[in-house]
Protein backbone atom coordinates (compact mmCIF):
# COMPACT_ATOMS: atom_id res chain seq x y z
CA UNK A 1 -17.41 -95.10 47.94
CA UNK A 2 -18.10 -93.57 44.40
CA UNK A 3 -15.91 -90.68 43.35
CA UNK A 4 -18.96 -89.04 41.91
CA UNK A 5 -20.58 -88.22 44.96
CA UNK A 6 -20.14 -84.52 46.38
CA UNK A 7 -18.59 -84.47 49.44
CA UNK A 8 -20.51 -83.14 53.01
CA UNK A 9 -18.79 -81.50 55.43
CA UNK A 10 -20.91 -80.86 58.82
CA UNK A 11 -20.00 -76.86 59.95
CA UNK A 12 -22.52 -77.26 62.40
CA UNK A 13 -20.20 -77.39 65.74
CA UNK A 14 -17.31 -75.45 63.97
CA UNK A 15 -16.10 -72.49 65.58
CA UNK A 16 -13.21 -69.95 64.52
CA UNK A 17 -10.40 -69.80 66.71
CA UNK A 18 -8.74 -66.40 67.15
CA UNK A 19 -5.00 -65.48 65.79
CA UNK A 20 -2.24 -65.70 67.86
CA UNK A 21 -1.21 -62.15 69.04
CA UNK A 22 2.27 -62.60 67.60
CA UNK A 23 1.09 -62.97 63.68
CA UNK A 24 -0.99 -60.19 64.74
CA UNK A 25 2.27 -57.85 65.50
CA UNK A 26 3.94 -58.92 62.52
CA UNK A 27 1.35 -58.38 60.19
CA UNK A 28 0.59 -54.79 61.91
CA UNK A 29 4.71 -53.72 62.07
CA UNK A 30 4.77 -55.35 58.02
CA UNK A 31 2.33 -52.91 57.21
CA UNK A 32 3.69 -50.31 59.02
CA UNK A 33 7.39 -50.31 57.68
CA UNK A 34 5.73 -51.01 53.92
CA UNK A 35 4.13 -47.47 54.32
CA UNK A 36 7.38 -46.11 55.59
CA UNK A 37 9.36 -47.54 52.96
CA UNK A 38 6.87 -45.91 50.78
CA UNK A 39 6.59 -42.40 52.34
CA UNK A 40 10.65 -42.03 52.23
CA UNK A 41 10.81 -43.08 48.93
CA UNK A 42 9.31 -40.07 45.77
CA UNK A 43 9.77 -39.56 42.44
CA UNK A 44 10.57 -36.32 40.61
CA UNK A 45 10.09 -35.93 36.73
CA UNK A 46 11.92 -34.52 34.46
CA UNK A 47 10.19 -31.56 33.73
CA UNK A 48 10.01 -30.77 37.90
CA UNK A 49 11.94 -30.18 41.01
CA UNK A 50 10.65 -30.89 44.41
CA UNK A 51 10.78 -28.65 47.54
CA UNK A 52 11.72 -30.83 50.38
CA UNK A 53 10.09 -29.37 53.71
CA UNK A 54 11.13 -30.67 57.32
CA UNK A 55 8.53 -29.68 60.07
CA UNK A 56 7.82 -26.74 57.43
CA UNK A 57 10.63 -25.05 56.99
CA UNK A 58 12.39 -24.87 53.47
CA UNK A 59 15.46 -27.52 53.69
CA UNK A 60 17.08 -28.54 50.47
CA UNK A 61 15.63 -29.03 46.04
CA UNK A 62 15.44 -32.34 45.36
CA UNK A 63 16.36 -32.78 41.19
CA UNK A 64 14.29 -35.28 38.82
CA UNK A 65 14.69 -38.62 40.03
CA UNK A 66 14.66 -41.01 42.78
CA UNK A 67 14.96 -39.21 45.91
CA UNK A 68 14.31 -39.88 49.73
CA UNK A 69 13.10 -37.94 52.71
CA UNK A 70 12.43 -38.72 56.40
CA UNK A 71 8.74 -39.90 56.85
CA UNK A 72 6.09 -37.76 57.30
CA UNK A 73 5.29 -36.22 59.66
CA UNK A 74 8.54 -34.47 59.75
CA UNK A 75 9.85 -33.99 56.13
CA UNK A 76 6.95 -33.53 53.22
CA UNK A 77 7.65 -32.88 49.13
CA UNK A 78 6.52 -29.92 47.01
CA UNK A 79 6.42 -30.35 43.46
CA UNK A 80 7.07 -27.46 41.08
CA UNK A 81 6.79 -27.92 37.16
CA UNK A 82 10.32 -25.66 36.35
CA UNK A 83 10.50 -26.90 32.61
CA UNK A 84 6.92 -26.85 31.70
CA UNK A 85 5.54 -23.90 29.79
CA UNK A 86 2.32 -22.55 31.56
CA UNK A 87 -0.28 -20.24 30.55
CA UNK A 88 -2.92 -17.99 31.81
CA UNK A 89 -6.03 -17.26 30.00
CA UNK A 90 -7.95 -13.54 30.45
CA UNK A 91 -11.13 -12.77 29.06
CA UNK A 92 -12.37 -16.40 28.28
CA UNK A 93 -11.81 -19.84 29.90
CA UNK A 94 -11.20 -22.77 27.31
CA UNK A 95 -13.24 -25.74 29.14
CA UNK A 96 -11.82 -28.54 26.79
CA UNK A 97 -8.80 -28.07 24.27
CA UNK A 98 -8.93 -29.92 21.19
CA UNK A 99 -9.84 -29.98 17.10
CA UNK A 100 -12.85 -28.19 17.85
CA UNK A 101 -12.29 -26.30 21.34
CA UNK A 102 -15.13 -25.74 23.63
CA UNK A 103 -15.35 -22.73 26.11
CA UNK A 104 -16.72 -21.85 29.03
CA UNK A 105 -20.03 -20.47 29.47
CA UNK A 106 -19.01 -18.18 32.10
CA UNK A 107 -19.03 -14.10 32.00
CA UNK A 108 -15.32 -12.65 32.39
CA UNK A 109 -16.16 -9.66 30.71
CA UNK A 110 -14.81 -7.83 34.20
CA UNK A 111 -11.24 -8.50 33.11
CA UNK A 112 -11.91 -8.12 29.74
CA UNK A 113 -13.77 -4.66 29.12
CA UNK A 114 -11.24 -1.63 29.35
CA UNK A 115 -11.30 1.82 28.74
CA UNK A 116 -8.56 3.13 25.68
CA UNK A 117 -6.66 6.55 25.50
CA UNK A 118 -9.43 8.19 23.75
CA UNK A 119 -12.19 7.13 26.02
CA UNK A 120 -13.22 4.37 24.15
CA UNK A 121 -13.73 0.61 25.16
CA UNK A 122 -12.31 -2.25 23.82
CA UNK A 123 -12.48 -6.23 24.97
CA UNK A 124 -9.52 -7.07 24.95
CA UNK A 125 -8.36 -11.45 25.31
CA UNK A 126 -5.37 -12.46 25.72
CA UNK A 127 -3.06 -15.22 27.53
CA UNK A 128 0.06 -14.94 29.42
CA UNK A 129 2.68 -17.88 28.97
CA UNK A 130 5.21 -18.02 31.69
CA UNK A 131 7.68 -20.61 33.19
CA UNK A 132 8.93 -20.74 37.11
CA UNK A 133 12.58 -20.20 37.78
CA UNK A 134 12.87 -19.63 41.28
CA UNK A 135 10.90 -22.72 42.62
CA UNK A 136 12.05 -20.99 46.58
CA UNK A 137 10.48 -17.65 45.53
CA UNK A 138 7.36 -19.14 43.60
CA UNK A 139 6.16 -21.29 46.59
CA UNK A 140 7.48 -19.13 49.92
CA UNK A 141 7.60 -15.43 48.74
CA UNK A 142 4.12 -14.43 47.52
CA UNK A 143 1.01 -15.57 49.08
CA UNK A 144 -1.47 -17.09 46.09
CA UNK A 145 1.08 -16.50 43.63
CA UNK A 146 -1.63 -17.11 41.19
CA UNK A 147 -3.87 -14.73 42.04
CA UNK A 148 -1.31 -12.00 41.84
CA UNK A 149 0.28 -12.99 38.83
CA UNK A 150 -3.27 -13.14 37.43
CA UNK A 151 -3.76 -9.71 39.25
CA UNK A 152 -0.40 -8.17 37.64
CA UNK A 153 -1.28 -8.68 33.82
CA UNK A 154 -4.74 -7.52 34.18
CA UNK A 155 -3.07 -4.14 35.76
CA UNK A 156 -0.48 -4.07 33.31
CA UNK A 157 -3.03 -4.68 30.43
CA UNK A 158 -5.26 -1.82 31.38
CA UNK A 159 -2.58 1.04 32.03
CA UNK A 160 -0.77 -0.10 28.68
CA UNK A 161 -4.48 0.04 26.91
CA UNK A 162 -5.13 3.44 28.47
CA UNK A 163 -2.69 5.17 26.91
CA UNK A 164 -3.34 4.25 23.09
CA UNK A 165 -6.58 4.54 21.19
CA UNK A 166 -9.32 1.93 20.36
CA UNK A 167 -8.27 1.75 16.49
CA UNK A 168 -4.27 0.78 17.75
CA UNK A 169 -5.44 -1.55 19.94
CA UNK A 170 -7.83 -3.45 17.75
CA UNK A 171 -5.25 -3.10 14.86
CA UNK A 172 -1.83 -1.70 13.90
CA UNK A 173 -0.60 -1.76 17.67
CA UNK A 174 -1.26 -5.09 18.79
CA UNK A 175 2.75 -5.93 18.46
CA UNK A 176 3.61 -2.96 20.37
CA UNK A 177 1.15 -3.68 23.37
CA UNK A 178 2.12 -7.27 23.52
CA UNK A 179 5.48 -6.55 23.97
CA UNK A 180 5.10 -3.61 26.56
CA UNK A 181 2.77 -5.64 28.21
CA UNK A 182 5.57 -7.99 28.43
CA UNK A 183 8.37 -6.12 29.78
CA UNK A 184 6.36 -4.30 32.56
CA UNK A 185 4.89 -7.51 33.94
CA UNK A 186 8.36 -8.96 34.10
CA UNK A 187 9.61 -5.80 36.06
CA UNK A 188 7.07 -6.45 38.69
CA UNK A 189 7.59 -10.30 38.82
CA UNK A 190 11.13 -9.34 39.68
CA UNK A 191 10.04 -6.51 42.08
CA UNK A 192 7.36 -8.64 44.05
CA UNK A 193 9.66 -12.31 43.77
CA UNK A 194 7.27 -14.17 42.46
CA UNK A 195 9.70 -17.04 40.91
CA UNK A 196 8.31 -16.57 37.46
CA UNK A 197 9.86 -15.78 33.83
CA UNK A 198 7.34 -14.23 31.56
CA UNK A 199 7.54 -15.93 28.18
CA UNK A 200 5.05 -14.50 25.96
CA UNK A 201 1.63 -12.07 26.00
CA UNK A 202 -0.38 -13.40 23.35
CA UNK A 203 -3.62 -11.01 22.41
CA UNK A 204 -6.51 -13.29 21.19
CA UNK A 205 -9.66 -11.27 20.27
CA UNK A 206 -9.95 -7.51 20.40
CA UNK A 207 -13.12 -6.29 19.87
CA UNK A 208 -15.31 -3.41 20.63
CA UNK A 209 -18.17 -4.33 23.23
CA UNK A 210 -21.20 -6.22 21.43
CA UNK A 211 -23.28 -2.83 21.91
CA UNK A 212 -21.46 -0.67 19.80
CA UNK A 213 -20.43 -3.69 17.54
CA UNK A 214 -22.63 -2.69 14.26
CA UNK A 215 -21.57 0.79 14.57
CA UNK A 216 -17.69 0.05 14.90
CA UNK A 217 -18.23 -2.44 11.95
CA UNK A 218 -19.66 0.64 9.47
CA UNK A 219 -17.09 3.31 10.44
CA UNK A 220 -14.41 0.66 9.45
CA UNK A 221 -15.84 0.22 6.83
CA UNK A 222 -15.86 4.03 6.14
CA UNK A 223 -12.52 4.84 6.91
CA UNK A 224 -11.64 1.32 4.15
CA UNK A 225 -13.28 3.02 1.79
CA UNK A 226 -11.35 6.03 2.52
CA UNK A 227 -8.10 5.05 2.45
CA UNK A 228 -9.21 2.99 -0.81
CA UNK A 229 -10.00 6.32 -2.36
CA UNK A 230 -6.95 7.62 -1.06
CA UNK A 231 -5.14 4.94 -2.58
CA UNK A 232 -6.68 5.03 -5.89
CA UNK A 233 -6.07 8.89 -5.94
CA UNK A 234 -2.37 8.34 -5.30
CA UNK A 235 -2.07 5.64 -7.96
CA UNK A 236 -3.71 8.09 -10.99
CA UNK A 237 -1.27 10.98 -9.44
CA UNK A 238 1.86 8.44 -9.65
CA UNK A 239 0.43 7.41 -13.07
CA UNK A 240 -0.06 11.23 -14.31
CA UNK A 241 2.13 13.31 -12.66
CA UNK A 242 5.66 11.14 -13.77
CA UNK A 243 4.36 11.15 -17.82
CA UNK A 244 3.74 14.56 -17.37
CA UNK A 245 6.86 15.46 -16.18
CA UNK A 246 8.55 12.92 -18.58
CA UNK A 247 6.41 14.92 -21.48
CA UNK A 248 7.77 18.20 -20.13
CA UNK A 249 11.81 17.18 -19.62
CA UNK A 250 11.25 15.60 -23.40
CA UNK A 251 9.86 18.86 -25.15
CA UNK A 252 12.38 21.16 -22.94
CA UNK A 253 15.39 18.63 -24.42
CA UNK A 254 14.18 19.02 -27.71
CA UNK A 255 14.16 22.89 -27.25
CA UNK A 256 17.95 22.41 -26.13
CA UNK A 257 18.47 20.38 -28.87
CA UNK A 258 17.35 23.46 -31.25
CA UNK A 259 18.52 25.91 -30.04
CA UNK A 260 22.03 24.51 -29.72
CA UNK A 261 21.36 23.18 -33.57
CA UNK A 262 20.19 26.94 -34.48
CA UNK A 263 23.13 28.41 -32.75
CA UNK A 264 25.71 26.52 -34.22
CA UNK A 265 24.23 26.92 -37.33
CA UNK A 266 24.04 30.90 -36.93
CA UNK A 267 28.17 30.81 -35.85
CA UNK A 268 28.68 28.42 -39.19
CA UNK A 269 27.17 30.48 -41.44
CA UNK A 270 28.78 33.66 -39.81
CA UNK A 271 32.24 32.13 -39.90
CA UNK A 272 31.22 31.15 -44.21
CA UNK A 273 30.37 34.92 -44.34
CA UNK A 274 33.72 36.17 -42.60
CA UNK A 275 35.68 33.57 -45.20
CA UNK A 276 33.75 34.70 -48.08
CA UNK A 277 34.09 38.54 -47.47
CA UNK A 278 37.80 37.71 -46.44
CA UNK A 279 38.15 36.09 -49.77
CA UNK A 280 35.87 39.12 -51.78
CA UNK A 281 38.56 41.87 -49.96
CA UNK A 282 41.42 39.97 -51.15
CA UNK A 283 39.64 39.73 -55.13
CA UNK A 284 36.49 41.43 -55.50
CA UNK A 285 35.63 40.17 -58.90
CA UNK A 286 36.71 36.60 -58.79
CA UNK A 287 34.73 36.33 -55.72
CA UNK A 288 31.43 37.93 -57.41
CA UNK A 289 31.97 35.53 -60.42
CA UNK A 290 32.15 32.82 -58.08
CA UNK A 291 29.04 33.59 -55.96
CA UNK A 292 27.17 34.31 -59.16
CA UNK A 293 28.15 31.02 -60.88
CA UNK A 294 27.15 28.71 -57.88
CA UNK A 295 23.85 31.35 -57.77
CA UNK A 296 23.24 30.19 -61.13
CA UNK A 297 24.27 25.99 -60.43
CA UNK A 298 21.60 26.13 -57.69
CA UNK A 299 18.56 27.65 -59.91
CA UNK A 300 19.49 26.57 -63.35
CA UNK A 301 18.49 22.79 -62.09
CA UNK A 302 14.71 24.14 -60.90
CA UNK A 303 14.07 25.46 -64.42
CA UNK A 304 12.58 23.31 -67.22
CA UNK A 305 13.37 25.44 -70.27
CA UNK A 306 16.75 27.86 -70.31
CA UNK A 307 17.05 30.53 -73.34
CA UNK A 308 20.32 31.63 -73.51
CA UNK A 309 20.93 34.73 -75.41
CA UNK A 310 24.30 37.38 -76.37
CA UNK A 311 23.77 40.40 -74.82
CA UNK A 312 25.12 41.46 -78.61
CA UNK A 313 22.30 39.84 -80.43
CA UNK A 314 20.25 42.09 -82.29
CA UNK A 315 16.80 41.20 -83.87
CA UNK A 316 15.12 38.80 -81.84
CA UNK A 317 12.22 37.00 -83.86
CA UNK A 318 9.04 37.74 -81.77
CA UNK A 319 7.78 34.13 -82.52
CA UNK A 320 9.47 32.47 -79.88
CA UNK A 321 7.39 30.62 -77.15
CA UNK A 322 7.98 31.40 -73.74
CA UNK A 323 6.44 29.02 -71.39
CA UNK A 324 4.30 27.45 -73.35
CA UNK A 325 2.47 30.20 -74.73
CA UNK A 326 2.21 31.42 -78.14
CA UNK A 327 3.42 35.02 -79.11
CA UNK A 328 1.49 36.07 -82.51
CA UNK A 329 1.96 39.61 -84.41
């Protein structure tokens, strides 16, 4: 026979016997305790904790790790993310996070618009990050605990917007709201035990309503250029007003400055008098030849020609030039 030939087989009278009903059993109670092995056997991560439920009813946590559990239907798992940071968005929906994120198309301007102190409105965005704690209280105590949390900051939100105006809320009191904001939704996650810490209220975009946009936009731009006026004005009067006074303390220090020169000047030249008429009691002439001697040291100097002459001289030629000038009889 050549090896090259295919091979025929003839199916024509062959007929499939049926399975024994023992391999049968096996292969059904095989299958049967692999799914049990599987449904007693979960897995909790790291970041979770799972609820372990036994015909409903709340029966012990199960930590991160390889845990077991009677088969269902009598003991189920809930899994609760306790370590992961979750968030909340109001206002908008982000439909796909990334370098450039994309948002939804949908209209949430319901939970957004809201009405300020001074009757103004403002849309206000903003997320809530929170984590769960209380994994019991989170699943059992609060029916959609979603919802309500979801229903708690947008009360919160409003009642803290109400009572500021529309220019603190779209800028110097951002801070302030987030924070308040904060602390009043975590009173009433405590009061309602909802399970959940409240991490942070971030506000995203503030805005007046699309409306009233352009008019906002010019009486910010108003009250810039008023408070740049303002500014300027301040900045000439801290220029001015300090020289000025500088100027002034200057000219009255000088005047000090004189009059304390003047004044002890005055009390020298008193005190020289009181010597000098002390001296002229004690010897009258003495003193007047003294006085008239250092008279004559201080004005002989300022003269260019000096004639001396005797009071005994008799005869005086009338040629003499005084002065320059030329005396003829």
């Amino acid at each position: 026979m050549d090896s090259d030939e295919p091979r025929v087989i003839d199916i024509g009278n062959f007929r499939p016997g049926k399975p024994p009903i023992k391999v049968v059993l096996i292969g059904v109670l095989v299958l049967i305790g692999l799914a049990m092995a599987f449904s007693v056997v979960f897995t909790i991560q790291p970041e979770e904790v799972g609820i372990v439920l036994r015909f409903g009813k709340y029966t012990r946590t199960a930590d991160p790790g390889l845990n077991f559990k009677m088969p269902p239907p009598m003991e189920q798992v809930l899994k609760v993310p306790v370590q992961r940071q979750l968030k909340q968005e109001f206002g908008y929906q982000t439909a796909e996070a990334g370098i450039r994120t994309r948002y939804a198309d949908r209209d949430l301007r319901s939970e957004s618009l809201m009405l300020s102190g001074d009757l103004n409105v403002a849309d206000v965005e903003w997320i809530a990050q929170y984590r769960v704690n209380d994994p019991f209280k989170y699943l059992f105590k609060v029916r959609n605990v979603t919802k309500t949390f979801r229903d708690m900051n947008e009360a919160v939100m409003r009642s803290v917007v109400g009572d500021r105006s529309v220019d603190e809320v779209i800028t110097v009191g951002r801070l302030e709201i987030e924070n308040e904001v904060k602390l009043k939704l975590q009173e009433l996650c405590v009061r309602y035990e909802t399970g959940i810490v409240v991490d942070q209220i971030v506000l995203q975009n503030v805005n007046p309503p699309d409306p009233v946009k352009p008019s906002f936009n010019e009486v910010n731009q108003a009250e810039q250029e008023r408070e740049r006026s303002i500014n300027e004005a301040r900045g000439e009067y801290n220029r001015v007003i300090p020289k000025a006074g500088g100027e002034a303390a200057q000219v009255i220090e000088q005047a000090r400055g004189y009059a304390i020169d003047r004044v002890n000047r005055a009390k020298g030249d008193a005190a020289l008098f009181e010597d000098v008429y002390s001296a002229y009691r004690r010897a009258p002439e003495v003193t007047r030849r003294r006085i008239f001697l250092e008279t004559m040291e201080t004005i002989y100097p300022a003269m260019e020609r000096k004639i001396l002459l005797d009071n005994s001289l008799e005869g005086v030629l009338p040629l003499l030039q005084l002065g320059g000038t030329e005396v003829k009889p």
